[in-house]
Every structure is written in C-alpha cells, then in structure tokens.
N, C-alpha and C. Protein backbone atom coordinates (compact mmCIF):
# COMPACT_ATOMS: atom_id res chain seq x y z
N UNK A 1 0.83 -1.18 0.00
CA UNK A 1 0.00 0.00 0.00
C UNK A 1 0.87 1.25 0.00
N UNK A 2 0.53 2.46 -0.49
CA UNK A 2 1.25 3.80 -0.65
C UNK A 2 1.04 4.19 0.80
N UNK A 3 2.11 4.76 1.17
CA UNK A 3 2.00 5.56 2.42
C UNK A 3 2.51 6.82 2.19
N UNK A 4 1.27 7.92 2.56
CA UNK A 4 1.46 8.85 2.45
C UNK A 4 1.45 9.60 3.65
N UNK A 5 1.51 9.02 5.09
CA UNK A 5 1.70 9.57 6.08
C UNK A 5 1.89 8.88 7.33
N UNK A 6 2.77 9.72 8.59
CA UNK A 6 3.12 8.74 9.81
C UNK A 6 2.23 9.34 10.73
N UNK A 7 1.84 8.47 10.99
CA UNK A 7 1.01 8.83 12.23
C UNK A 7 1.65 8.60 13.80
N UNK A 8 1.47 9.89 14.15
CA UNK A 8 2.30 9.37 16.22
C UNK A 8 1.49 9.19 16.31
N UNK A 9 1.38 7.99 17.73
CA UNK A 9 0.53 7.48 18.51
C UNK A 9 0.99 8.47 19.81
N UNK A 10 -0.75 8.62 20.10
CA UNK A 10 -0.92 9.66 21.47
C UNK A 10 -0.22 9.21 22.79
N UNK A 11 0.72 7.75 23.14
CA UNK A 11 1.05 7.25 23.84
C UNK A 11 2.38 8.37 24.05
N UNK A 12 2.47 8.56 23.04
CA UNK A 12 4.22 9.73 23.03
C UNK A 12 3.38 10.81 23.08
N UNK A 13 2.84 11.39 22.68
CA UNK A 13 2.59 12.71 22.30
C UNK A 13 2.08 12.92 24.04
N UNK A 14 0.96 12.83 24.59
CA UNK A 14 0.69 12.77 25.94
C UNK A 14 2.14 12.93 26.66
N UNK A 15 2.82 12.50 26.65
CA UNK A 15 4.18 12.39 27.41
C UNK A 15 5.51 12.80 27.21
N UNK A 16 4.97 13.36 26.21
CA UNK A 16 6.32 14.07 25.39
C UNK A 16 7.50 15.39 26.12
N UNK A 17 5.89 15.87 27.25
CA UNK A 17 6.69 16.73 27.85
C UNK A 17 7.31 16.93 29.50
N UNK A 18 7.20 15.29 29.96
CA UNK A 18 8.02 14.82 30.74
C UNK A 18 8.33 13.78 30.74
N UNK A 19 8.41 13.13 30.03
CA UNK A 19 9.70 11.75 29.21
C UNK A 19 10.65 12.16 28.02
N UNK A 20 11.65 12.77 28.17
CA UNK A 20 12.62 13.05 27.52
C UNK A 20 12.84 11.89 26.38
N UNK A 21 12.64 10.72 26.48
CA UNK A 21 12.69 9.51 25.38
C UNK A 21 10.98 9.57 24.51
N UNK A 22 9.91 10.13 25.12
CA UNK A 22 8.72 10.66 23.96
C UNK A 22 8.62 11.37 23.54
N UNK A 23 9.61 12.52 23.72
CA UNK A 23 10.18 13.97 23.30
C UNK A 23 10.87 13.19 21.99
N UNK A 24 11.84 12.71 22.09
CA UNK A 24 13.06 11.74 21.17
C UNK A 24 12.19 11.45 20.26
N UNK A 25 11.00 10.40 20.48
CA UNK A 25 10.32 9.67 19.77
C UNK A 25 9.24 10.63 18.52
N UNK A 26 9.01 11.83 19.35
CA UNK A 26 7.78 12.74 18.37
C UNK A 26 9.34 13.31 17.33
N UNK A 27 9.72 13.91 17.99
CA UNK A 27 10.59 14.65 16.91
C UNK A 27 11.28 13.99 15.97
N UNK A 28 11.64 12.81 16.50
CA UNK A 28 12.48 11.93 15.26
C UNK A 28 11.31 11.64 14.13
N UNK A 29 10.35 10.74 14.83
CA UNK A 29 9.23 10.89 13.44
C UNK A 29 8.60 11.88 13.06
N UNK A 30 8.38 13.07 13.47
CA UNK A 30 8.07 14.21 12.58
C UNK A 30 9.39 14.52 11.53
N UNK A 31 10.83 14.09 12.09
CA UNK A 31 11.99 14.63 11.21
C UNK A 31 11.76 13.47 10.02
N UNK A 32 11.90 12.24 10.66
CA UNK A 32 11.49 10.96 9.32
C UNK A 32 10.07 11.36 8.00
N UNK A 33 9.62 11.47 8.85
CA UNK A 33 8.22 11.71 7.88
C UNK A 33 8.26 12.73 6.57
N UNK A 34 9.38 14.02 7.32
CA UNK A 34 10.08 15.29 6.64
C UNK A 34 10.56 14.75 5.20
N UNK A 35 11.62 13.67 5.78
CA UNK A 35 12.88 13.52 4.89
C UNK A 35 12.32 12.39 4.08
N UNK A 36 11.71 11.72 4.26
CA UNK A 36 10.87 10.48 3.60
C UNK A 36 9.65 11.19 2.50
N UNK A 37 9.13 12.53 2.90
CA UNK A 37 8.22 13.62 1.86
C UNK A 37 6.97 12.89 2.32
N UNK A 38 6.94 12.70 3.51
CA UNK A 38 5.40 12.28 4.15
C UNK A 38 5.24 13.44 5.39
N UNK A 39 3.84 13.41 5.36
CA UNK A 39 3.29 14.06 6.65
C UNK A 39 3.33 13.59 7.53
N UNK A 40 3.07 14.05 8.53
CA UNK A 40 2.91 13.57 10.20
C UNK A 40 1.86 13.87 10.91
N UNK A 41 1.61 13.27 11.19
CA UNK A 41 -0.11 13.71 12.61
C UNK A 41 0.13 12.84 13.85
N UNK A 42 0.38 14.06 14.85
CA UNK A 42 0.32 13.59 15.67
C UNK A 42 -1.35 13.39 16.99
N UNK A 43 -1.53 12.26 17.66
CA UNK A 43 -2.73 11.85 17.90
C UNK A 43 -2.55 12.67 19.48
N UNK A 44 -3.66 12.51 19.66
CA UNK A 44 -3.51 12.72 21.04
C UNK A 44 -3.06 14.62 21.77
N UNK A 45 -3.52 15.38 21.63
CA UNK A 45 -3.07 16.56 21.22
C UNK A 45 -4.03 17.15 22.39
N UNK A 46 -4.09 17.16 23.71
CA UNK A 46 -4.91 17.97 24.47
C UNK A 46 -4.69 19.24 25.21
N UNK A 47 -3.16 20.22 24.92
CA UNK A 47 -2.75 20.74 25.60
C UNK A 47 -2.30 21.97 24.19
N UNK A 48 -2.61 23.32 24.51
CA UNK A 48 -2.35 24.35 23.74
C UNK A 48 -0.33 23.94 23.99
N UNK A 49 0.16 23.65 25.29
CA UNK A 49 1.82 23.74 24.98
C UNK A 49 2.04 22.25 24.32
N UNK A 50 1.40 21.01 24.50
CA UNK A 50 1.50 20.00 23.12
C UNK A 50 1.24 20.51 21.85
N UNK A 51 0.11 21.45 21.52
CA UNK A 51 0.21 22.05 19.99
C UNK A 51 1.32 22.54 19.74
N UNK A 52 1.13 23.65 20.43
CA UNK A 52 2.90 24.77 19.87
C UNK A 52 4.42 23.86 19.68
N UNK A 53 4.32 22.72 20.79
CA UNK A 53 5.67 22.35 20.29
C UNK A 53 5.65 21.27 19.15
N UNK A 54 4.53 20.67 19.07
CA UNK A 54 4.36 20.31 17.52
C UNK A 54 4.49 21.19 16.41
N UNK A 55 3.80 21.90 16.56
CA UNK A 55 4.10 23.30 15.34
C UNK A 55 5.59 23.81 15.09
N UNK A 56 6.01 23.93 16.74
CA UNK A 56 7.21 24.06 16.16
C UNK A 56 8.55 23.48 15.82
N UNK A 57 8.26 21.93 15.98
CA UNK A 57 8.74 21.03 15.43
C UNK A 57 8.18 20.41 14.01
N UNK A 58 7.36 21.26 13.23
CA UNK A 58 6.89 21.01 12.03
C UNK A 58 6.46 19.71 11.86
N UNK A 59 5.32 19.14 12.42
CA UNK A 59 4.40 18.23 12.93
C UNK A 59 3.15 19.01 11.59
N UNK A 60 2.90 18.19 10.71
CA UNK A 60 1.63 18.53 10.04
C UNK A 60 0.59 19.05 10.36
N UNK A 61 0.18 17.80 10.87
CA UNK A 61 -1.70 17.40 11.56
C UNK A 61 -1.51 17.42 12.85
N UNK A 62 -2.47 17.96 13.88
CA UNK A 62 -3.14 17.55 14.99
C UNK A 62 -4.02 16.75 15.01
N UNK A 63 -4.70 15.84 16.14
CA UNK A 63 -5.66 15.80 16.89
C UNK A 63 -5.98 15.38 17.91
N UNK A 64 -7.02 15.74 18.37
CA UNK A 64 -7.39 15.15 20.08
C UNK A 64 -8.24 16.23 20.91
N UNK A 65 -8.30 15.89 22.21
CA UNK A 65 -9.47 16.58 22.66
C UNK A 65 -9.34 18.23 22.53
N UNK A 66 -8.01 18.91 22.23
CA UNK A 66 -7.87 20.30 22.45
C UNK A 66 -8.79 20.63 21.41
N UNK A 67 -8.57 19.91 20.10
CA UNK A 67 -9.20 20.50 18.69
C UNK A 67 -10.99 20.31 18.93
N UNK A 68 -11.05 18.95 19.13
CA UNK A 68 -12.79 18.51 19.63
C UNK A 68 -13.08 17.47 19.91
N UNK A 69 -14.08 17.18 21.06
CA UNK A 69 -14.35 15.70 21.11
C UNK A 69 -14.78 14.49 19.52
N UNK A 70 -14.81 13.69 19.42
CA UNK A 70 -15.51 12.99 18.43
C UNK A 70 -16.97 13.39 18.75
N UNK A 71 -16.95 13.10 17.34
CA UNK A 71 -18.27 14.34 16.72
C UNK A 71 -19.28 13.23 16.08
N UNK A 72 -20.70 12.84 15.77
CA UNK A 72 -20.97 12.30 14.66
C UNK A 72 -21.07 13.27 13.26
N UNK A 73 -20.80 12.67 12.62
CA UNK A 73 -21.04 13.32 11.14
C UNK A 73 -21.58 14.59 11.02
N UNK A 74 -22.98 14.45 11.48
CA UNK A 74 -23.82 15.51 10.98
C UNK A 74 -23.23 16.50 11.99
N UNK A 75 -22.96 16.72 12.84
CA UNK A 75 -22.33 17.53 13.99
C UNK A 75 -21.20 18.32 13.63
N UNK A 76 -20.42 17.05 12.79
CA UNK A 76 -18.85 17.57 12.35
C UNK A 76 -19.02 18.78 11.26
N UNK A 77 -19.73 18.71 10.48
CA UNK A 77 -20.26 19.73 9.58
C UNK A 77 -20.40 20.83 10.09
N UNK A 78 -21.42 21.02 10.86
CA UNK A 78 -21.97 21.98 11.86
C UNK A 78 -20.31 23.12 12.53
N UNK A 79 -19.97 22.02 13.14
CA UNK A 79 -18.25 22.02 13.83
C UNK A 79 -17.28 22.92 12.97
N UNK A 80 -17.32 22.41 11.77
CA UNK A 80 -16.23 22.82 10.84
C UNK A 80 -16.82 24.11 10.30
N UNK A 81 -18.20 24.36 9.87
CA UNK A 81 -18.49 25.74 9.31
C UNK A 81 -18.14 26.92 10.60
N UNK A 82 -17.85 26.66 12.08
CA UNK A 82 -17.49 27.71 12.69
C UNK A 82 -16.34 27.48 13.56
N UNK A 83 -14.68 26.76 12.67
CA UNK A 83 -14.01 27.34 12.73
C UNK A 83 -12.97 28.30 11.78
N UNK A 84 -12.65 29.25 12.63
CA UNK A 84 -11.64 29.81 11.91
C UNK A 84 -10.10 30.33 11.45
N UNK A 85 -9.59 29.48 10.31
CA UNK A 85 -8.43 29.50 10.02
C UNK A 85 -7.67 30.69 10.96
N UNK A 86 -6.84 30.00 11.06
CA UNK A 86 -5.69 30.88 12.05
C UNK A 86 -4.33 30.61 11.07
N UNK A 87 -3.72 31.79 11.83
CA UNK A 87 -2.24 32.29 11.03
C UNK A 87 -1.43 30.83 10.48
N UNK A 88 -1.23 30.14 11.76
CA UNK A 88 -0.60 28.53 11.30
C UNK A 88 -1.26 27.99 10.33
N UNK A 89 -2.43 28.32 10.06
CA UNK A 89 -3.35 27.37 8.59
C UNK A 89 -2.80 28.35 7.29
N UNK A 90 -2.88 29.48 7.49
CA UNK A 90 -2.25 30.10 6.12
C UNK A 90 -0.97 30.14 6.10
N UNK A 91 0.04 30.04 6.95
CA UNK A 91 1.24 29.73 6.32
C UNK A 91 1.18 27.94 5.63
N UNK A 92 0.95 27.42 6.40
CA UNK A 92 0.90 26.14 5.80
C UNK A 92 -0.24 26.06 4.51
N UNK A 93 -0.79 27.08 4.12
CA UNK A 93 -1.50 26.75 2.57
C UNK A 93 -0.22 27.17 1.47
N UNK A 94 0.53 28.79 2.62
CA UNK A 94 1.08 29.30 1.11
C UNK A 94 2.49 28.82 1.20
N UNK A 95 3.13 27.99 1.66
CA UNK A 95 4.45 26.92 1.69
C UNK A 95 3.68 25.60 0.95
C-alpha cells in the first residue's frame, strides 16, 4: 500500500513533555516523515503547549481533545463551518 503519512501514537505525544525519550520519539518521526516527503499527525493533542511544540517542530496534523471531542457526522459539519483558520493554517496553505 502507498504511504502517504506517519502517524504518532498519542502514547508519546501525551508524554512528550516529561519523558525526555517521547520527546526523542515525536521529533524523530516528525523529522522521518520530513525527509521520507510524508506528513505527520500527531494523535492525542490535548494541551495548547502539546500544539505549539508540535508546530514548532513542524508536525503537520493535529488531533485530540484540544481540537474537539468525536463528533458524529452531521455535527462535524456543523463544527467545521465555525471554525476559523488561524495564522498557522495560512502559512501552511502558502508553503
């Protein structure tokens, strides 16, 4: 199958910022994913200082409870027409 992306598991990401070895683990596969020309999403994402240091370790994708609980469908729609793009979404359209 084509792989077009790595996914972290929220087991690191959750812990990333007091286990110095899940720190190791996010950044190396966000750097792999880089150099390989795949994306990265990392899971598990409940903390505005887990976003930023994804972002600024050039981490693709988020998700997890910071962004929204699981949604059904018709909800998610609803969800998505009221948010709004922020500065990190337009640099990442015009790169």
């Amino acid at each position: 199958l084509p792989v077009r992306e790595v996914k972290i598991d929220k087991s690191f990401v959750l812990n990333m910022h007091d286990d110095e070895n899940d720190a190791v683990i996010v950044r190396s596969t966000v750097d792999l994913a880089r150099n390989l020309g795949l994306r990265s999403i990392a899971e598990g994402v409940e903390t505005t200082t887990a976003w930023n240091t994804l972002h600024s370790i050039g981490c693709d994708t988020a998700q997890g409870y910071l962004i929204s609980r699981p949604l059904p469908a018709a909800r998610f729609a609803a969800w998505l027409e009221t948010q709004q793009p922020t500065q990190a979404d337009a640099l990442a359209r015009s790169s």
